[in-house]
N, C-alpha and C. Protein backbone atom coordinates (compact mmCIF):
# COMPACT_ATOMS: atom_id res chain seq x y z
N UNK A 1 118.61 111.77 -110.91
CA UNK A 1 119.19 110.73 -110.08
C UNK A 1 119.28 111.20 -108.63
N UNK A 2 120.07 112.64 -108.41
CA UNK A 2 119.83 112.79 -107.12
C UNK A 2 118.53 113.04 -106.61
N UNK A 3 117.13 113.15 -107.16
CA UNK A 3 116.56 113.66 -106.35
C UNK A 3 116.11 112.03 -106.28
N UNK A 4 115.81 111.10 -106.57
CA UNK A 4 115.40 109.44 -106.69
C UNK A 4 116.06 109.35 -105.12
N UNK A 5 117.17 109.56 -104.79
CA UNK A 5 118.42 109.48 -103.99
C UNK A 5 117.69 109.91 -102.84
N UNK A 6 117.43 111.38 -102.99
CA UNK A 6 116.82 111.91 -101.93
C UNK A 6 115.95 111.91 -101.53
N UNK A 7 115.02 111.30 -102.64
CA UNK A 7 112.97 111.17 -101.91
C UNK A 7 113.67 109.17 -101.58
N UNK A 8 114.47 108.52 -101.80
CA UNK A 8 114.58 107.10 -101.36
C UNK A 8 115.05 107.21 -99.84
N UNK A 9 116.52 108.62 -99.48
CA UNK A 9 116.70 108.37 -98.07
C UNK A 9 115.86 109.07 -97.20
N UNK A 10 114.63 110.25 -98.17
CA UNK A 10 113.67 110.80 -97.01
C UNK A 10 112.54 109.69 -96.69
N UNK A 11 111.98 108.73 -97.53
CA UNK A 11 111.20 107.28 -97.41
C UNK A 11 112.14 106.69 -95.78
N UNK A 12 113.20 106.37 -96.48
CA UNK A 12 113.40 105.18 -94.85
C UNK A 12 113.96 106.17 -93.70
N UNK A 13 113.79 107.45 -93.70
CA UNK A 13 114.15 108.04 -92.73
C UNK A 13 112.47 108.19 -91.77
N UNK A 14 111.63 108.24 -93.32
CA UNK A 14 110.49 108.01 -92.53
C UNK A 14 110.19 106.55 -91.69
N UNK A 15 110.17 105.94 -92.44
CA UNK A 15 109.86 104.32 -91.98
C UNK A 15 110.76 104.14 -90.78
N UNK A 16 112.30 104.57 -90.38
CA UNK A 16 112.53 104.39 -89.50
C UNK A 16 111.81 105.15 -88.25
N UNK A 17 111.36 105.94 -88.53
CA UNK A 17 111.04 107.37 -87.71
C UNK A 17 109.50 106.56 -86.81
N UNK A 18 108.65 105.58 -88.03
CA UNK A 18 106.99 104.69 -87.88
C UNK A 18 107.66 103.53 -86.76
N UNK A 19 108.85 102.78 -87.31
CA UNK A 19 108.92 101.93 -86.30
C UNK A 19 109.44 101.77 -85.45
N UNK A 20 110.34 103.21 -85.32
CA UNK A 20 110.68 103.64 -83.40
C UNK A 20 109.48 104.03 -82.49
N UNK A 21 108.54 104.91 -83.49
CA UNK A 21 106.99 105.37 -82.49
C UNK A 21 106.60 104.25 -82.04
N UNK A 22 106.12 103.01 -83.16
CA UNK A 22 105.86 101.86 -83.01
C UNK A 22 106.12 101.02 -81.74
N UNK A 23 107.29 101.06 -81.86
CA UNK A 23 107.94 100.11 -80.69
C UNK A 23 108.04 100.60 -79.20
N UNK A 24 108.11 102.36 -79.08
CA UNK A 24 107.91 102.64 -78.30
C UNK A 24 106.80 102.65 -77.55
N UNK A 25 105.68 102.00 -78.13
CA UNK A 25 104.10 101.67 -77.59
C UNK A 25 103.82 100.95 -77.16
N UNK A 26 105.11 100.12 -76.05
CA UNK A 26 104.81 98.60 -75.61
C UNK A 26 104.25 98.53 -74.26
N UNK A 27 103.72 99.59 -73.79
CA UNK A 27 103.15 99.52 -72.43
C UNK A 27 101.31 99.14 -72.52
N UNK A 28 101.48 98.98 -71.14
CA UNK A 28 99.47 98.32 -71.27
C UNK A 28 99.59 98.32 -69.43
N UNK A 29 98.12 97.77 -69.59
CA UNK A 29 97.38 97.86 -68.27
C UNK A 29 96.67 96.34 -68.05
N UNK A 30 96.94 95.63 -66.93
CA UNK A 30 96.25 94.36 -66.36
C UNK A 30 95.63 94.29 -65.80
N UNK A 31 94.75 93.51 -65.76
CA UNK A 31 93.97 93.08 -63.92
C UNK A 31 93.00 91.96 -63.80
N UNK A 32 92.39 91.88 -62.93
CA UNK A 32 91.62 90.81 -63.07
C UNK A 32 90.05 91.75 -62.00
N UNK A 33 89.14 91.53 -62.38
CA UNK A 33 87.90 91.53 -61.46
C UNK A 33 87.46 90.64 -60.90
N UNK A 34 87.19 91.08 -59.60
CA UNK A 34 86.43 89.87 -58.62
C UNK A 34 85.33 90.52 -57.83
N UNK A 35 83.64 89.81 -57.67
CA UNK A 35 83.88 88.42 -58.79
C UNK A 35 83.96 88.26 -60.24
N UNK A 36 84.51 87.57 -61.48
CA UNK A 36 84.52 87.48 -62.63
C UNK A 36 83.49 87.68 -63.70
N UNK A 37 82.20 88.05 -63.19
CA UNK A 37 81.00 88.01 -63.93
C UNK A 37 80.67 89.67 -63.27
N UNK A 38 81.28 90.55 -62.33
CA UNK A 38 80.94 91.44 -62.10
C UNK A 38 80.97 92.48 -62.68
N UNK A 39 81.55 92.37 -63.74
CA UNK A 39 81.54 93.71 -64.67
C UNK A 39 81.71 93.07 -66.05
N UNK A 40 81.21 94.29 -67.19
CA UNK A 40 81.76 93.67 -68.73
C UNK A 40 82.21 94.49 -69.26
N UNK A 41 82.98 95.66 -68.33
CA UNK A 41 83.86 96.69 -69.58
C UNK A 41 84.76 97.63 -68.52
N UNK A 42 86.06 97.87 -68.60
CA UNK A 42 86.58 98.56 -68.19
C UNK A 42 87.27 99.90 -69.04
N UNK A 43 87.13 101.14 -68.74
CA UNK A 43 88.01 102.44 -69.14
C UNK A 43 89.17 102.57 -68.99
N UNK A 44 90.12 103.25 -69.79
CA UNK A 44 91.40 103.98 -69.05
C UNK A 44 91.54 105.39 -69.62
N UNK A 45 91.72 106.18 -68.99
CA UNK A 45 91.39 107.74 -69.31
C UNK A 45 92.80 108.36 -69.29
N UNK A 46 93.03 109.07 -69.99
CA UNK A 46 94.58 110.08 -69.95
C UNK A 46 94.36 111.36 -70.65
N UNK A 47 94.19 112.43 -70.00
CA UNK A 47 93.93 113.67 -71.23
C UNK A 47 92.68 113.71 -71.44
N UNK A 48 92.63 113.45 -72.69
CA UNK A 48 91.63 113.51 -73.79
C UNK A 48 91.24 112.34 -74.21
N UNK A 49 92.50 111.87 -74.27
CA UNK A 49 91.66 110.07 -75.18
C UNK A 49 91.18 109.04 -73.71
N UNK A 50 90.31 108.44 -74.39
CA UNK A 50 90.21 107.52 -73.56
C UNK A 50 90.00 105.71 -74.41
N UNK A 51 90.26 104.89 -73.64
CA UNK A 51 90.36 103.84 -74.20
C UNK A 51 89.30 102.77 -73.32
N UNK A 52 88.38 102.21 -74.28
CA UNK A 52 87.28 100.97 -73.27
C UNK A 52 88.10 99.46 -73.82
N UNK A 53 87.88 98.27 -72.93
CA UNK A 53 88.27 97.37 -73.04
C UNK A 53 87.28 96.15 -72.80
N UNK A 54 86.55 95.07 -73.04
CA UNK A 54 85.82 93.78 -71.92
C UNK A 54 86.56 93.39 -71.18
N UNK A 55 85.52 93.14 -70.60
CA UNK A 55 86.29 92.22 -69.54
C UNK A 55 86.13 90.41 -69.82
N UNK A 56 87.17 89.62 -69.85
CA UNK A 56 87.22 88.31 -70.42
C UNK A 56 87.41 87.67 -68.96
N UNK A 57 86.53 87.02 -68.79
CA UNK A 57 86.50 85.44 -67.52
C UNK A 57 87.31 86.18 -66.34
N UNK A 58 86.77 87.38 -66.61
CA UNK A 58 87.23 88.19 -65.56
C UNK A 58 88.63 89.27 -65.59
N UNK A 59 89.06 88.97 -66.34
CA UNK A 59 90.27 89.28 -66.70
C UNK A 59 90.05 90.62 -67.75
N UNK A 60 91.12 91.90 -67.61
CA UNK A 60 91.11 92.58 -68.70
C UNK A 60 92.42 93.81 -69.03
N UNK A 61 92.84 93.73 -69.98
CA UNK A 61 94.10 94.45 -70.61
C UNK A 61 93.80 95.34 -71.67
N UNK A 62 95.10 96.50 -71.11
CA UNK A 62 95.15 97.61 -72.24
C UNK A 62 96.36 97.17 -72.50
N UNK A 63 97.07 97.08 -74.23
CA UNK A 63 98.12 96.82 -74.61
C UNK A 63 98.21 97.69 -75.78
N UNK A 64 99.61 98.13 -75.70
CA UNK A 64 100.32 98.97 -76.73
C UNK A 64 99.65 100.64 -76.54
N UNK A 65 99.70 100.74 -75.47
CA UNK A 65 99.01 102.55 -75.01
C UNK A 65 100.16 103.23 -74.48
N UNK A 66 99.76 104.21 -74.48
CA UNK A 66 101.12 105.19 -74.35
C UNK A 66 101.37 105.47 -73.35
N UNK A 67 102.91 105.49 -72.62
CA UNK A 67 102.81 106.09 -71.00
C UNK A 67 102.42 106.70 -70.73
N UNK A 68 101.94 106.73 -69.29
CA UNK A 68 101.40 108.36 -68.50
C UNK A 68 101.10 107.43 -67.67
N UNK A 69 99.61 108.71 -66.91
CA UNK A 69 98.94 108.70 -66.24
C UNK A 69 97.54 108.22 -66.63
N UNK A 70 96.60 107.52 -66.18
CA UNK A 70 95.47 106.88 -66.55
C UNK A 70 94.51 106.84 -65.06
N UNK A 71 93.56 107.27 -65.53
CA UNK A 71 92.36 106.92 -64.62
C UNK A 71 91.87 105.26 -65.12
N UNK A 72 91.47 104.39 -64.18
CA UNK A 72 90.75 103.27 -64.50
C UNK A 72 89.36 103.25 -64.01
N UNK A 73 88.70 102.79 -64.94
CA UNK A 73 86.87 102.72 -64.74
C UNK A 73 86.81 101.54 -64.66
N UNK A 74 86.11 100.83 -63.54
CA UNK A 74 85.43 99.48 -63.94
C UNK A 74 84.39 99.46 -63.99
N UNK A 75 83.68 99.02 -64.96
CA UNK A 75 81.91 99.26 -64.82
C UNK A 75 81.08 97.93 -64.53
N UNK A 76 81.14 98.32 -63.43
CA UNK A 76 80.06 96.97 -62.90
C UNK A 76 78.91 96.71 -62.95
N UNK A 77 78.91 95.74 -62.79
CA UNK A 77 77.03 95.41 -62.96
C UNK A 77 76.14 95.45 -61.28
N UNK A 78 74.93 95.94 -61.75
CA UNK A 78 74.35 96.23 -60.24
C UNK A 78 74.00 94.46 -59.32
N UNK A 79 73.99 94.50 -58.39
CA UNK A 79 74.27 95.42 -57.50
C UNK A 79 75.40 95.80 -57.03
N UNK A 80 76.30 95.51 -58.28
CA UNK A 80 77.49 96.10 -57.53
C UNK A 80 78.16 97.22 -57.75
N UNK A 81 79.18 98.22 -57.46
CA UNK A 81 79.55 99.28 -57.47
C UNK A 81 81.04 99.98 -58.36
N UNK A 82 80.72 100.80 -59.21
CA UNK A 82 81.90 100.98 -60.18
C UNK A 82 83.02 100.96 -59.53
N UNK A 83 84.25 100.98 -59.96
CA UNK A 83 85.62 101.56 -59.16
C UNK A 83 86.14 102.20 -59.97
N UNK A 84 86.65 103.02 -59.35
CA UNK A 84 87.94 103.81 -60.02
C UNK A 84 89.52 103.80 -59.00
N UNK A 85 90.02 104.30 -60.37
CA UNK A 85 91.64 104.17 -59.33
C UNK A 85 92.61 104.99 -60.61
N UNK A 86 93.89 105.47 -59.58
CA UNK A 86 95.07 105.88 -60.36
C UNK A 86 96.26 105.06 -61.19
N UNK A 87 96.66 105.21 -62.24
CA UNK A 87 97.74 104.19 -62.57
C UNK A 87 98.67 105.13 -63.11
N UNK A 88 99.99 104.72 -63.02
CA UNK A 88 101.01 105.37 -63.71
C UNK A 88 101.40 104.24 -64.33
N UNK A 89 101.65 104.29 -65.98
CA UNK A 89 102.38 103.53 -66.68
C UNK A 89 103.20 103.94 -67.35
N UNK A 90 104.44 103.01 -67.14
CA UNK A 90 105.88 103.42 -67.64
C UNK A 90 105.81 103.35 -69.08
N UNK A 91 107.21 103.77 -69.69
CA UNK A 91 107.45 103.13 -71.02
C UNK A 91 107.72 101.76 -71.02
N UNK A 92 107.32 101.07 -72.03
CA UNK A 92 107.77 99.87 -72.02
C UNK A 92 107.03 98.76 -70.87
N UNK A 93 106.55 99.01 -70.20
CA UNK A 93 106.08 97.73 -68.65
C UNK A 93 104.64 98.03 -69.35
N UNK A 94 104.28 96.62 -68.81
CA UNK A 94 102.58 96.26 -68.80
C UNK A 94 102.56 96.33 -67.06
N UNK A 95 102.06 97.57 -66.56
CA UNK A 95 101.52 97.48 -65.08
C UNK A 95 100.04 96.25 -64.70
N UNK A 96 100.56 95.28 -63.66
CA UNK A 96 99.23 94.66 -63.60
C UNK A 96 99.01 94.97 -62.62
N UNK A 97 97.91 95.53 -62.46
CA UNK A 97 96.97 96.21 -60.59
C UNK A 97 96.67 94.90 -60.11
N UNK A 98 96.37 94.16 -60.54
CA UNK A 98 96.12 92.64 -59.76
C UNK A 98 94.78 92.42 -59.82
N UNK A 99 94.28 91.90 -58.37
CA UNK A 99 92.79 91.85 -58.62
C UNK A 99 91.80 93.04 -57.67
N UNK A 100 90.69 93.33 -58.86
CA UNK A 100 90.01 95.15 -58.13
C UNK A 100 88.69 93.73 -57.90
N UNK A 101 88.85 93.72 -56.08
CA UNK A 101 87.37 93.57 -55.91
C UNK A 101 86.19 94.46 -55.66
N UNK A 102 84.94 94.28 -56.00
CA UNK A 102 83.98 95.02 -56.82
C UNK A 102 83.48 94.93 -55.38
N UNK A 103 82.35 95.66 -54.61
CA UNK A 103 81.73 95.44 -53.55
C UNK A 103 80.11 96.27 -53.77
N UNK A 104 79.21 95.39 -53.14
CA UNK A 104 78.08 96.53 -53.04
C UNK A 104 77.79 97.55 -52.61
């Protein structure tokens, strides 16, 4: 009986343990490209991992990524020219950079 007891409160000590990590993953990254057809994929780099995204009607988001620091890639289409840039994202906030215009 006690050990039922004890593998039941080490279970939801876990499960609580999944959906604090969980929840603490509510940050992301916004923006929009201009012009809207100028690129079809953006990066965000931190460390080691990195994360790719499309780009939608111009528009494109990282959601549920972990704070830090992030490099952003936009990969454009020729003739126009990649960008990069710095982001710091908090816990919890979706940072939106706004709009990255693309230039030749």
């Amino acid at each position: 009986m006690k050990k039922i007891m004890s593998s039941a409160l080490a279970l939801i000590g876990l499960s609580a343990g999944l959906v604090a990590f969980t929840i603490a993953e509510n940050s992301g990254i916004k923006g929009n490209v201009v012009p809207a057809e100028g690129a079809t994929s953006v990066w965000a780099i931190t460390g080691a991992d990195s994360l790719k995204t499309t780009v939608n009607a111009g528009g494109f988001e990282f959601n549920n990524i972990k704070p830090g620091n992030y490099k952003v890639i936009i990969d454009a289409i020729e003739p126009l020219k990649d960008v990069q840039f710095e982001v710091s994202v908090p816990e919890n906030k979706i940072v939106n950079v706004g709009d990255i215009k693309l230039a030749q």
